[in-house]
C-alpha atoms as a PDB file:
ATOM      1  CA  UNK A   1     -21.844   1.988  -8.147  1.00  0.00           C
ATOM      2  CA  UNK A   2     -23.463  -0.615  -5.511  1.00  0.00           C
ATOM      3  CA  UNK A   3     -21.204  -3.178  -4.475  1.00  0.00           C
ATOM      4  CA  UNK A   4     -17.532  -1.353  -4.161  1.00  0.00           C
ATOM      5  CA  UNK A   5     -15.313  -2.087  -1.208  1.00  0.00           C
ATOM      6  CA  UNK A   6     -13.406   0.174   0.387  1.00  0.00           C
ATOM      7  CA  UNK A   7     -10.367  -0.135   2.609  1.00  0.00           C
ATOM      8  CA  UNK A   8     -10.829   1.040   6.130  1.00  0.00           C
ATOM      9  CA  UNK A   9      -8.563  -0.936   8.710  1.00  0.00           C
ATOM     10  CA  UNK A  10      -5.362  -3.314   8.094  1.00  0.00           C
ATOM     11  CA  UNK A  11      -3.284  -5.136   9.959  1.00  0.00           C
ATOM     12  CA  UNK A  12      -0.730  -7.383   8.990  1.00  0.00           C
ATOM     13  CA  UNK A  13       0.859  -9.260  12.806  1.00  0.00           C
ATOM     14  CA  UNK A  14       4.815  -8.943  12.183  1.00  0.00           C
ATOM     15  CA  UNK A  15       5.590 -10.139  15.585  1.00  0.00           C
ATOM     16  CA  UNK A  16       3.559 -12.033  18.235  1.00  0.00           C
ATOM     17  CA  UNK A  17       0.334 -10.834  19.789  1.00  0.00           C
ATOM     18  CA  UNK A  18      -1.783 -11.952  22.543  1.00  0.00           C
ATOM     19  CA  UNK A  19      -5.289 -10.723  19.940  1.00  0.00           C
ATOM     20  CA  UNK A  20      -5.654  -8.529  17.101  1.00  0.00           C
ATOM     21  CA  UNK A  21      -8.402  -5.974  17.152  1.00  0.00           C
ATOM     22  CA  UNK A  22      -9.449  -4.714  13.824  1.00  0.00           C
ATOM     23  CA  UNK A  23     -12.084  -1.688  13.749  1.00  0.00           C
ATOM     24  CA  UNK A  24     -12.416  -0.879  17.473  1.00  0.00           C
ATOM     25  CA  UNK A  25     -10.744   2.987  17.142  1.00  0.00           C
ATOM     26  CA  UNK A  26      -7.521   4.084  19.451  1.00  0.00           C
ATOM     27  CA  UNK A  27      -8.343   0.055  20.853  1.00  0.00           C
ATOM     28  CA  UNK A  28      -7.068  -1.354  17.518  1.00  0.00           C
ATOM     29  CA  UNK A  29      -4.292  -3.397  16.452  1.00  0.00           C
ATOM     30  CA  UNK A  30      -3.332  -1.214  13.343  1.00  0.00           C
ATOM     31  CA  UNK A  31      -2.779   3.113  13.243  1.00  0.00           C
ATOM     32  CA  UNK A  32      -5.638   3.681  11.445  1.00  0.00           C
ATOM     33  CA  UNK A  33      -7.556   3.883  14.779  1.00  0.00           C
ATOM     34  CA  UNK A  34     -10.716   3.507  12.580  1.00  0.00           C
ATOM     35  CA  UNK A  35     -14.202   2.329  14.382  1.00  0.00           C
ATOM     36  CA  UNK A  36     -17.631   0.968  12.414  1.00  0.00           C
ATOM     37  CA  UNK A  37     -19.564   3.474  12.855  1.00  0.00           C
ATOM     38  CA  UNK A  38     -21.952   3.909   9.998  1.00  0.00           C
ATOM     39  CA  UNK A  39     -25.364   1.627   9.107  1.00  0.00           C
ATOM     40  CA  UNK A  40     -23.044  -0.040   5.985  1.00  0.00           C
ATOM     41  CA  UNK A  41     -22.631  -3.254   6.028  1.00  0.00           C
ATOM     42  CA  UNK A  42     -18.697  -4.285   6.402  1.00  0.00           C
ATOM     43  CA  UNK A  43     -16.634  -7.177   5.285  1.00  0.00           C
ATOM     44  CA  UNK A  44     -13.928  -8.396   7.263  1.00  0.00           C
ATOM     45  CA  UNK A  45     -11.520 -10.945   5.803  1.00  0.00           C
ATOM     46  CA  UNK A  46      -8.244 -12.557   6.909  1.00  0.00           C
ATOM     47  CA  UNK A  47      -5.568 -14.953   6.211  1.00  0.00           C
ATOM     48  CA  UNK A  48      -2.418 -16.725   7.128  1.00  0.00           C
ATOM     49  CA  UNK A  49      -3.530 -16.330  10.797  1.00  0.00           C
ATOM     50  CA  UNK A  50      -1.205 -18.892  12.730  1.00  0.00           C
ATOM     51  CA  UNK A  51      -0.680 -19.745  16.110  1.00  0.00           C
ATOM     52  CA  UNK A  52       2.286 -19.954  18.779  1.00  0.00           C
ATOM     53  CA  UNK A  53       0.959 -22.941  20.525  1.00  0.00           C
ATOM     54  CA  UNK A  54      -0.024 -26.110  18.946  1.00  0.00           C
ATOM     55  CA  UNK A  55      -3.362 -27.433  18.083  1.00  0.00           C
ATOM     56  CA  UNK A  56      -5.741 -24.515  19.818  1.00  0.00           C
ATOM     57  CA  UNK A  57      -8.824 -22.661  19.325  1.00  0.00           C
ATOM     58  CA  UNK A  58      -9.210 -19.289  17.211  1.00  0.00           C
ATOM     59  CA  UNK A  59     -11.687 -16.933  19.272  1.00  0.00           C
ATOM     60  CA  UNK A  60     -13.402 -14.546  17.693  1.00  0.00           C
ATOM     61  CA  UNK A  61     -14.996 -11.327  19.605  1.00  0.00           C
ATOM     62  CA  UNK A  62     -16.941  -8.143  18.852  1.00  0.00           C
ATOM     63  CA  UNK A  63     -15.824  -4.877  20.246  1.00  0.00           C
ATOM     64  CA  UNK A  64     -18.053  -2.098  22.038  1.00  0.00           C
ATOM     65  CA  UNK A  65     -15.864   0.894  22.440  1.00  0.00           C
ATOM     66  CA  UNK A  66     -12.728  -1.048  21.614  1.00  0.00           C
ATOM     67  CA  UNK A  67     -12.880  -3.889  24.224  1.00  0.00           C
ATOM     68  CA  UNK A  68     -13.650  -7.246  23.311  1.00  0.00           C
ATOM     69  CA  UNK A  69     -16.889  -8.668  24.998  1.00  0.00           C
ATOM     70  CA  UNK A  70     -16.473 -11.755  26.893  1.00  0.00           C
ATOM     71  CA  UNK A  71     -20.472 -11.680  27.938  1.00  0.00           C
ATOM     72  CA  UNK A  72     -22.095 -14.879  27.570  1.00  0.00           C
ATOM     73  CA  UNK A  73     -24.238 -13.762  24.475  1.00  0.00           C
ATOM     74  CA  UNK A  74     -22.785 -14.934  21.449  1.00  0.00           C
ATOM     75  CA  UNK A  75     -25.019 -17.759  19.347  1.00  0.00           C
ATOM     76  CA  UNK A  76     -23.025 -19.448  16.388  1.00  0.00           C
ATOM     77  CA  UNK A  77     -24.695 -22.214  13.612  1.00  0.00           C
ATOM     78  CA  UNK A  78     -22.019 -23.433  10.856  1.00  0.00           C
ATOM     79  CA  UNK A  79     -22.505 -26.426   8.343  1.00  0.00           C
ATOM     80  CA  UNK A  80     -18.830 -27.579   8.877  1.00  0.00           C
ATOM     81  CA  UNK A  81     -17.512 -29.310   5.562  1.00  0.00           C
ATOM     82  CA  UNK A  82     -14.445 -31.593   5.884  1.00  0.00           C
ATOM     83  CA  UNK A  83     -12.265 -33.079   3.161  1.00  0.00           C
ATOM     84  CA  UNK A  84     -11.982 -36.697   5.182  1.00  0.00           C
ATOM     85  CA  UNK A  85     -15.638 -37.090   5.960  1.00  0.00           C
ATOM     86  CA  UNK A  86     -19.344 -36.009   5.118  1.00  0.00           C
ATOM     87  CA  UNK A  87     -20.547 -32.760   6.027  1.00  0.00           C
ATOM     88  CA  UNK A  88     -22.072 -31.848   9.044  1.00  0.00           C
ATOM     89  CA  UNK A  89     -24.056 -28.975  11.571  1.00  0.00           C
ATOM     90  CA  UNK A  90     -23.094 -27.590  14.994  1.00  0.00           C
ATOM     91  CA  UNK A  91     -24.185 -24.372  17.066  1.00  0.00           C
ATOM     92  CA  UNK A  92     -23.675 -23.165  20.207  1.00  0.00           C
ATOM     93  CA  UNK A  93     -25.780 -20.597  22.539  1.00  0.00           C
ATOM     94  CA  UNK A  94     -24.944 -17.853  25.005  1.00  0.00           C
ATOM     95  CA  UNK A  95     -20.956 -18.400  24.411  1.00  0.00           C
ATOM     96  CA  UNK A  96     -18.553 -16.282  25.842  1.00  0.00           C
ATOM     97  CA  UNK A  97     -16.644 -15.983  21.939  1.00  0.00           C
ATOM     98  CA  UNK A  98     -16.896 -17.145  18.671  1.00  0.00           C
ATOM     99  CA  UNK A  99     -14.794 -21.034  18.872  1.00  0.00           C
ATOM    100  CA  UNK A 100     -13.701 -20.739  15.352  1.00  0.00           C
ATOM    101  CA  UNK A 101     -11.829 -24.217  15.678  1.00  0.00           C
ATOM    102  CA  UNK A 102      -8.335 -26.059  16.126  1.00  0.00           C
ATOM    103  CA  UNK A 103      -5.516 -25.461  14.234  1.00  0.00           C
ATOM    104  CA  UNK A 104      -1.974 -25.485  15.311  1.00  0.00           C
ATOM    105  CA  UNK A 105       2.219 -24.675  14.607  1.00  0.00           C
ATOM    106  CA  UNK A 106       2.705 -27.328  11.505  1.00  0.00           C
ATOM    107  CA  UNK A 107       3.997 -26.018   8.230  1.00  0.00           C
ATOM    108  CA  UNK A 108       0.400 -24.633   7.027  1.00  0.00           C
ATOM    109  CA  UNK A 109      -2.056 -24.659   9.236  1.00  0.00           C
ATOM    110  CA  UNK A 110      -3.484 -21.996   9.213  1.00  0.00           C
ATOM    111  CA  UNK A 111      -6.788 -20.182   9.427  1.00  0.00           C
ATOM    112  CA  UNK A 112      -8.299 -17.745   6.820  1.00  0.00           C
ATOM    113  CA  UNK A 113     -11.933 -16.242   6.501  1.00  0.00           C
ATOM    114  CA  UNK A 114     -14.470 -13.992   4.833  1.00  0.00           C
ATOM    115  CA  UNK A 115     -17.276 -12.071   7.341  1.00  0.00           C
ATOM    116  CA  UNK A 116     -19.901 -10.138   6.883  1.00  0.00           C
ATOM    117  CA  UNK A 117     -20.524  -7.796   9.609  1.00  0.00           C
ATOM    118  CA  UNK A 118     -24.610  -6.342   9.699  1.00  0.00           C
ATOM    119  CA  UNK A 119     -25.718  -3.585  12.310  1.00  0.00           C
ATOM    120  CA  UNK A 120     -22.601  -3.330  14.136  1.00  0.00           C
ATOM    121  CA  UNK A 121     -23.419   0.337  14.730  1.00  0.00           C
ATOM    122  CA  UNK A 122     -27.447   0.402  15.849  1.00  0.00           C
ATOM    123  CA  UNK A 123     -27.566   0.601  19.501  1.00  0.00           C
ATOM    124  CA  UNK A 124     -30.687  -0.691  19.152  1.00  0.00           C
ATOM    125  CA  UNK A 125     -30.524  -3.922  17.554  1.00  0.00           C
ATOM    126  CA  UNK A 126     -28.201  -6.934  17.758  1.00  0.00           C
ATOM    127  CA  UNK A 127     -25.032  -7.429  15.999  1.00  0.00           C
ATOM    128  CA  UNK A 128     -24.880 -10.512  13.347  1.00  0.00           C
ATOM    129  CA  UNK A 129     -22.264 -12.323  11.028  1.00  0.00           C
ATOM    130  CA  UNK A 130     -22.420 -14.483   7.925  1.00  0.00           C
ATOM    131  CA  UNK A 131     -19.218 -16.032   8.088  1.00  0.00           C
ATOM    132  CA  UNK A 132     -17.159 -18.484   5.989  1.00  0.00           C
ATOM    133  CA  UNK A 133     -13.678 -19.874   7.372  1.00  0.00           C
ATOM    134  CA  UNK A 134     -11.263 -22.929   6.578  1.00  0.00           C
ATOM    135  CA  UNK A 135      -8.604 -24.098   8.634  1.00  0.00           C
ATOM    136  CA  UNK A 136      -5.719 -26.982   7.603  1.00  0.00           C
ATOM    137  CA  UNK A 137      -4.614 -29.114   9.991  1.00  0.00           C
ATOM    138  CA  UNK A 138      -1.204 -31.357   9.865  1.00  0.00           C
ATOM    139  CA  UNK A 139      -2.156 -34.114  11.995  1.00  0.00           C
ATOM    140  CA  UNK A 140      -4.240 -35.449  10.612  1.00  0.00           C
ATOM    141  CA  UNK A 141      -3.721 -33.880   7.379  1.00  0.00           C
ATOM    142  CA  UNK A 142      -7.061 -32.500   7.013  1.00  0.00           C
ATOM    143  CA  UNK A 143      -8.801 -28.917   5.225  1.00  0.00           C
ATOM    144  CA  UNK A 144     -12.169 -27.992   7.244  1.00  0.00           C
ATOM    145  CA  UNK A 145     -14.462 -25.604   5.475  1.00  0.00           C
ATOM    146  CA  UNK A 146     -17.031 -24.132   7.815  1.00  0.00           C
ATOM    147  CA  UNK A 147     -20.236 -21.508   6.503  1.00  0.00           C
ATOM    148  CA  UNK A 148     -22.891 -20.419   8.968  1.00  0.00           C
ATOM    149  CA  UNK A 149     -23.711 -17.126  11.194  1.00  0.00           C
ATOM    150  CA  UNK A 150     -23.350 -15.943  14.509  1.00  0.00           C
ATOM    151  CA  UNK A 151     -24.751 -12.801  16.758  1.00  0.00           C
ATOM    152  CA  UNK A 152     -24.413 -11.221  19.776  1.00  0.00           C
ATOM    153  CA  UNK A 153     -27.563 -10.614  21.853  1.00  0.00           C
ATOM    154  CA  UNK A 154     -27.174  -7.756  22.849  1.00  0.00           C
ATOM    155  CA  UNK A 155     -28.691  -4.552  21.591  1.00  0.00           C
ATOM    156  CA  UNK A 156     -25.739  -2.109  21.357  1.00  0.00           C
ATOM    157  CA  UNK A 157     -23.285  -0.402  19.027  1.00  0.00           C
ATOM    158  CA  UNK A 158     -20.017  -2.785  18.383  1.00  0.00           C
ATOM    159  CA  UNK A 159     -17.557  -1.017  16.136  1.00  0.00           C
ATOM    160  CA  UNK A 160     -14.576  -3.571  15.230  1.00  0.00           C
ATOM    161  CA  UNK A 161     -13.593  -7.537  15.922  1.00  0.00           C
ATOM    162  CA  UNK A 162     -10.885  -8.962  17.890  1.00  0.00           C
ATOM    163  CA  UNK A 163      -9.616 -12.382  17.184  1.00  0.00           C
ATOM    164  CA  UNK A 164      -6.943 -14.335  19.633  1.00  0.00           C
ATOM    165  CA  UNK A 165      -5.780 -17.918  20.453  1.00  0.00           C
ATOM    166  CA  UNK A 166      -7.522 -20.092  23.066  1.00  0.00           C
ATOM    167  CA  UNK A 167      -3.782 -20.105  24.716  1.00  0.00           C
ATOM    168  CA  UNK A 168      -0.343 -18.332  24.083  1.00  0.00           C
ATOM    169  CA  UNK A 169      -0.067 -15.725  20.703  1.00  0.00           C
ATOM    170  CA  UNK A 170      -0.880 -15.349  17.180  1.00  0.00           C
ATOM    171  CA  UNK A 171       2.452 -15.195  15.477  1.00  0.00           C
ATOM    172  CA  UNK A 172       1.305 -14.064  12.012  1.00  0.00           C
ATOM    173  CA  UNK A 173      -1.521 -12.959  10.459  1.00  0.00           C
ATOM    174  CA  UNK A 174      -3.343 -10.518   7.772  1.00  0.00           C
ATOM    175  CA  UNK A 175      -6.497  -8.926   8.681  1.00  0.00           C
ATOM    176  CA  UNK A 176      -8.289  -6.268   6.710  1.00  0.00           C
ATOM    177  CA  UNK A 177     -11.796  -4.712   6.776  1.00  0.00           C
ATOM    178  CA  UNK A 178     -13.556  -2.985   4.111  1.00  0.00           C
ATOM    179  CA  UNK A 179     -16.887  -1.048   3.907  1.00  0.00           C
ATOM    180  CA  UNK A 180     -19.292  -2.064   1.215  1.00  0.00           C
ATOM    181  CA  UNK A 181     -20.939   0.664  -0.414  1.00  0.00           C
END
């Protein structure tokens, strides 16, 4: 049956980490040393990601052979969707990451999201993302929804994601990625 997800990498942070690579083989957070490497399409999705430091980015990066790339070729779009205001659009081009968006140490804020991951594992064609996040923030006391897609321009096999803070650790987290078949 079409449309079944199976359970290939999980990692659940128990202690503080500087990033958290999920996918990426031996280079991954979790024992499962697992790396995308089949045409499927994967979903990644994770929640109660916090951070050590107050009021900081989440990064997001592909991996290529288990490192995260830093390049300057990631492109992001997102209709960002507040609670406090109207909705709105922003993008970026030839990033070095994926700026997911503030969030800090306040009793929940936290960040939690659903990704699609498409031809992570053609070495000829570039890696792409639908993604949907939300993020809480304490002060002020606001939810932001975001939906939109990202890629990274450059024509190579990526095999996992690695997510980190713009400063200091992640001090908990769940991530888990599943194949769709």
């Amino acid at each position: 049956m079409a449309g079944q997800l199976v359970q290939v990498d999980h990692f659940t942070v128990s202690s503080a980490v500087a990033s958290v690579i999920i996918g990426g083989g031996s280079s991954g957070s979790s024992s499962t040393n697992f790396a995308i490497n089949t045409d499927d399409v994967y979903m990644l999705a994770y929640n109660n990601v916090a951070p050590a430091n107050d009021n900081i980015s989440l990064y997001a990066y592909i991996t290529k052979s288990g490192t995260k790339q830093t390049d300057s070729n990631y492109d992001i779009a997102v209709k960002n969707m507040p609670v406090y205001t109207s909705f709105s659009n922003s993008g970026s081009v030839n990033e070095a990451k994926l700026n997911l968006g503030n969030f800090g140490t306040g009793t929940s804020e936290t960040h939690q999201g659903i990704y699609y991951l498409y031809n992570f594992n053609s070495a000829s064609e570039y890696s792409f993302i639908t993604l949907e996040y939300l993020k809480m923030m304490a002060d002020p006391n606001n939810l932001y929804g975001n939906m939109g897609g990202a890629v990274h321009t450059v024509a190579s096999a990526s095999d996992g994601m690695c997510f980190a803070g713009a400063s200091g650790n992640l001090t908990s987290g769940t991530f888990t990625l599943y194949r769709v078949v």
